[in-house]
C-alpha atoms as a PDB file:
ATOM      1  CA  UNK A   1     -30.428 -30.298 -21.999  1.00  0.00           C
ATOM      2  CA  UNK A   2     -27.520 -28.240 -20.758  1.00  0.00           C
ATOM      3  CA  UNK A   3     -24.703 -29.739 -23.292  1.00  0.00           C
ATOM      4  CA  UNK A   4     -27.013 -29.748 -26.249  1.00  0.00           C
ATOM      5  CA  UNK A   5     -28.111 -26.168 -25.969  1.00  0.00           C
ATOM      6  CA  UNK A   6     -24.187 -25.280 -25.117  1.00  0.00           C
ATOM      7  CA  UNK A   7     -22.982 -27.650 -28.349  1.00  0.00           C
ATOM      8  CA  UNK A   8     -25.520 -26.131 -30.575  1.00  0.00           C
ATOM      9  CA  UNK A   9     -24.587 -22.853 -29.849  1.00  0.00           C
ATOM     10  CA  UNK A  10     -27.892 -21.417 -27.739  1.00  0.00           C
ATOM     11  CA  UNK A  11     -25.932 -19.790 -25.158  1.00  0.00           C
ATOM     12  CA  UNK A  12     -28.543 -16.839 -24.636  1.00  0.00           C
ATOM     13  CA  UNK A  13     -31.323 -19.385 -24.481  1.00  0.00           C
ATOM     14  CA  UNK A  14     -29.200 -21.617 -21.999  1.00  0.00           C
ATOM     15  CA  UNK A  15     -28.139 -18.443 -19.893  1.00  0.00           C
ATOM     16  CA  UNK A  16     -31.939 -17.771 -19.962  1.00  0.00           C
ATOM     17  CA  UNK A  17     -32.378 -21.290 -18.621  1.00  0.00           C
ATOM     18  CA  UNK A  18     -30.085 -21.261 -16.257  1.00  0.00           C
ATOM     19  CA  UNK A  19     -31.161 -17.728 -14.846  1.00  0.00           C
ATOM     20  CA  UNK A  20     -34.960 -18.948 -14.335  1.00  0.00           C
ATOM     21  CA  UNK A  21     -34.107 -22.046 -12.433  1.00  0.00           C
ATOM     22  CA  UNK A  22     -31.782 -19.812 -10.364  1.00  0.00           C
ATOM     23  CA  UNK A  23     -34.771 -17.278  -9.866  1.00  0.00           C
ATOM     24  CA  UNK A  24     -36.983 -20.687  -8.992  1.00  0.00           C
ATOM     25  CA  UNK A  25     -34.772 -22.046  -6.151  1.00  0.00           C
ATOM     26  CA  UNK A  26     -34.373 -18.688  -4.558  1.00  0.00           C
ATOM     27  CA  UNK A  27     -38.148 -18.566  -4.686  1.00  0.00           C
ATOM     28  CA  UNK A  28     -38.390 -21.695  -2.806  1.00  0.00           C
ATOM     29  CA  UNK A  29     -35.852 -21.239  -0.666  1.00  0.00           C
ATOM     30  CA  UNK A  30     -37.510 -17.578   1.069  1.00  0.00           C
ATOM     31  CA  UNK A  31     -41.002 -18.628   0.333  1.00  0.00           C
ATOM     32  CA  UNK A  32     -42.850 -17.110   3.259  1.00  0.00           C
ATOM     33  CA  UNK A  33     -44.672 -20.218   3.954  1.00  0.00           C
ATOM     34  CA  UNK A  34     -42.187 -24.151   4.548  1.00  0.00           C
ATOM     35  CA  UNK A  35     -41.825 -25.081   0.999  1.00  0.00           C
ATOM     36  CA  UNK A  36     -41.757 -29.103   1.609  1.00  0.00           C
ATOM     37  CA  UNK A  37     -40.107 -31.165  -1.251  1.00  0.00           C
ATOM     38  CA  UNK A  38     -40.776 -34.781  -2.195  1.00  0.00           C
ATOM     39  CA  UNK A  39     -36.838 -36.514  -3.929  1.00  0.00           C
ATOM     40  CA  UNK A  40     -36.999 -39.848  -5.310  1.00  0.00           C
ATOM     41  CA  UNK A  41     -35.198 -41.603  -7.775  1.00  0.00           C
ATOM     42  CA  UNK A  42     -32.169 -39.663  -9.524  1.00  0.00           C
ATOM     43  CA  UNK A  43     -31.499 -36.162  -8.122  1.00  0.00           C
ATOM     44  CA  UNK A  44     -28.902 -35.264 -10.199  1.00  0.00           C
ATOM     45  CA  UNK A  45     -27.087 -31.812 -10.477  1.00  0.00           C
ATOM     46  CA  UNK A  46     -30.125 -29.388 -10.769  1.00  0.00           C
ATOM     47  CA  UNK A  47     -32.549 -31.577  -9.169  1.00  0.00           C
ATOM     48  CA  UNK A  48     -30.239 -32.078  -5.986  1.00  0.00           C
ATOM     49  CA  UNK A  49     -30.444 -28.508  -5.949  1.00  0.00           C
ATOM     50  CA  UNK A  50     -34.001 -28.036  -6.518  1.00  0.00           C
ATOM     51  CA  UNK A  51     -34.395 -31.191  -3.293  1.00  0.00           C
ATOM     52  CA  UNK A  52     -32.428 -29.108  -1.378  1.00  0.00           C
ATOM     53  CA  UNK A  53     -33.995 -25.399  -1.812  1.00  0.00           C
ATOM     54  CA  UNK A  54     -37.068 -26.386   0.235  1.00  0.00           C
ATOM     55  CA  UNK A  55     -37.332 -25.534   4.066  1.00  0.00           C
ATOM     56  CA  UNK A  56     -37.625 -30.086   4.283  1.00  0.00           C
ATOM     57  CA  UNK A  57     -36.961 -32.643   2.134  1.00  0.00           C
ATOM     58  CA  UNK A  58     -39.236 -36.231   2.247  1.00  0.00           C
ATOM     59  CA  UNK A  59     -36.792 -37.816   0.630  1.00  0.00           C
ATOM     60  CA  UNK A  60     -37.916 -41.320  -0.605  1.00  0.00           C
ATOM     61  CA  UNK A  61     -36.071 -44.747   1.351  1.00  0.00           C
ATOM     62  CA  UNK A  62     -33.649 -45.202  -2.092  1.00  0.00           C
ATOM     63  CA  UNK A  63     -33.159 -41.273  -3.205  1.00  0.00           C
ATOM     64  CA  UNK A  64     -29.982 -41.119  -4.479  1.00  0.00           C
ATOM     65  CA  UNK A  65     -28.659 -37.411  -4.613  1.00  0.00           C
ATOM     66  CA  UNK A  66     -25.475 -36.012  -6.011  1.00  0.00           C
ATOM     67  CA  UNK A  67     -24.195 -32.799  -6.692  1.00  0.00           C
ATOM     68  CA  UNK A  68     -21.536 -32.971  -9.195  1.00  0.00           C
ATOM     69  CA  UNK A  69     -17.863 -31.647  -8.355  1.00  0.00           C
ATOM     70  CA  UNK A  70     -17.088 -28.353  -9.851  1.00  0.00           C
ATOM     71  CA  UNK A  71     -13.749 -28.486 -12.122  1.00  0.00           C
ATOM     72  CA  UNK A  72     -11.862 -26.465  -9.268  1.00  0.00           C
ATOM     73  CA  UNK A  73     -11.972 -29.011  -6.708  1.00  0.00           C
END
């Protein structure tokens, strides 16, 4: 979704995007009340992230989660 808004030229709408899922994990992260989350599957990029924000992770027996490298490292 990322690198077809970015190749079609949305960049407000992707900054937009980006902004409210930003906004979401903080959310989770100082929830007043445990904010338990549930992986499975593919957690790729934003939804290692999103796996990760909660105060615990049930993470499924073959969750496989990766965080990609940033072009720095």
């Amino acid at each position: 979704m990322v690198a077809m808004a970015a190749q079609s030229g949305l960049l407000d709408q992707l900054e937009q995007t980006i902004k409210a899922s930003q906004d979401l994990m903080q959310t989770i992260r100082y929830f007043p009340k445990p904010v338990v989350t549930a992986p499975y599957g593919l957690a790729l990029g934003g939804g290692a992230e999103f796996a990760i924000s909660g105060a615990r992770a049930v993470a499924h027996a073959e969750l496989y989660i990766v965080l990609s490298k940033s072009a720095s490292d």
